[in-house]
Protein backbone atom coordinates (compact mmCIF):
# COMPACT_ATOMS: atom_id res chain seq x y z
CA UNK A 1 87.39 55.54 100.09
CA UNK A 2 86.63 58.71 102.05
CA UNK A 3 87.66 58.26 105.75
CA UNK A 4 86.12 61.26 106.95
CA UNK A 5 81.66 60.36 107.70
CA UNK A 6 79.56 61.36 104.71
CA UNK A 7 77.38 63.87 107.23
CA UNK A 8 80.73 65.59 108.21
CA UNK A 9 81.75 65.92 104.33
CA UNK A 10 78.28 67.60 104.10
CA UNK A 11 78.50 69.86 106.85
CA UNK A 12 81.82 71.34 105.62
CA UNK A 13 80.46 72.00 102.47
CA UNK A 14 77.25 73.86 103.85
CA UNK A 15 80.05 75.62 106.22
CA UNK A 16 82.07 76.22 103.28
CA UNK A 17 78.86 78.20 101.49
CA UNK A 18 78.49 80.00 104.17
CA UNK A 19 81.72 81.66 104.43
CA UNK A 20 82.23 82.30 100.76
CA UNK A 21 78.46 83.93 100.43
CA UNK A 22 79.64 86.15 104.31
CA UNK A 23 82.80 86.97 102.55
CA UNK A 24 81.12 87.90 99.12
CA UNK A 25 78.37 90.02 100.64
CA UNK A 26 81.50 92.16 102.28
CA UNK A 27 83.67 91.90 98.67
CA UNK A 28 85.63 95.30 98.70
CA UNK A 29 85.85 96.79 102.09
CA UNK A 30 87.72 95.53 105.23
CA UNK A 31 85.43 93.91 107.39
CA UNK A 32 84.99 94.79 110.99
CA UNK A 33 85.77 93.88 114.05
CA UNK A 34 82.50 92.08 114.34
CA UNK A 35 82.51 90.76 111.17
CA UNK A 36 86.09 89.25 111.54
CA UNK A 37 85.27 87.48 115.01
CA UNK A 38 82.26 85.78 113.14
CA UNK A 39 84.55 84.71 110.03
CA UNK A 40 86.58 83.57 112.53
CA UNK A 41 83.61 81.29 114.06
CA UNK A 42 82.70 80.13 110.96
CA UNK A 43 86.01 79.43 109.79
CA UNK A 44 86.68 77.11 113.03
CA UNK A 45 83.39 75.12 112.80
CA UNK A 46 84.98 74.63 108.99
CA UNK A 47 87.99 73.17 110.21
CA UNK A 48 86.27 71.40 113.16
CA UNK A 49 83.88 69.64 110.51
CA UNK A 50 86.83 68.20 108.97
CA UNK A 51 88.64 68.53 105.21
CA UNK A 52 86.34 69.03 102.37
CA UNK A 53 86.76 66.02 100.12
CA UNK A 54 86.26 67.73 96.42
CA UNK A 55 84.19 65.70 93.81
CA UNK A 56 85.51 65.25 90.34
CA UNK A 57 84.27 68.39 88.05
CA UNK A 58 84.68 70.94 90.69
């Protein structure tokens, strides 16, 4: 049983997207000051959302 909301487990998974498809778009170069405030953002709405909760067969 998953004690973290259903929504929530979603939500960190869209976040989670996000930040891998930011991050790949920028694969190779340093990113800038810019870009590292808004990985930052990202990263803390990640860890606000709560722990992703991986399915069996990821």
């Amino acid at each position: 049983m998953s004690l973290v909301p259903i929504r929530q487990q979603l939500r960190a998974e869209e976040i989670n997207r996000a930040i891998r498809a930011f991050l790949t778009e920028r694969r190779g170069r340093a990113l800038t000051t810019t870009e590292r405030r808004e990985y930052e953002r990202m990263r803390a709405a990640w860890l606000a959302a709560g722990p992703l909760r991986w399915r069996k067969g990821r």
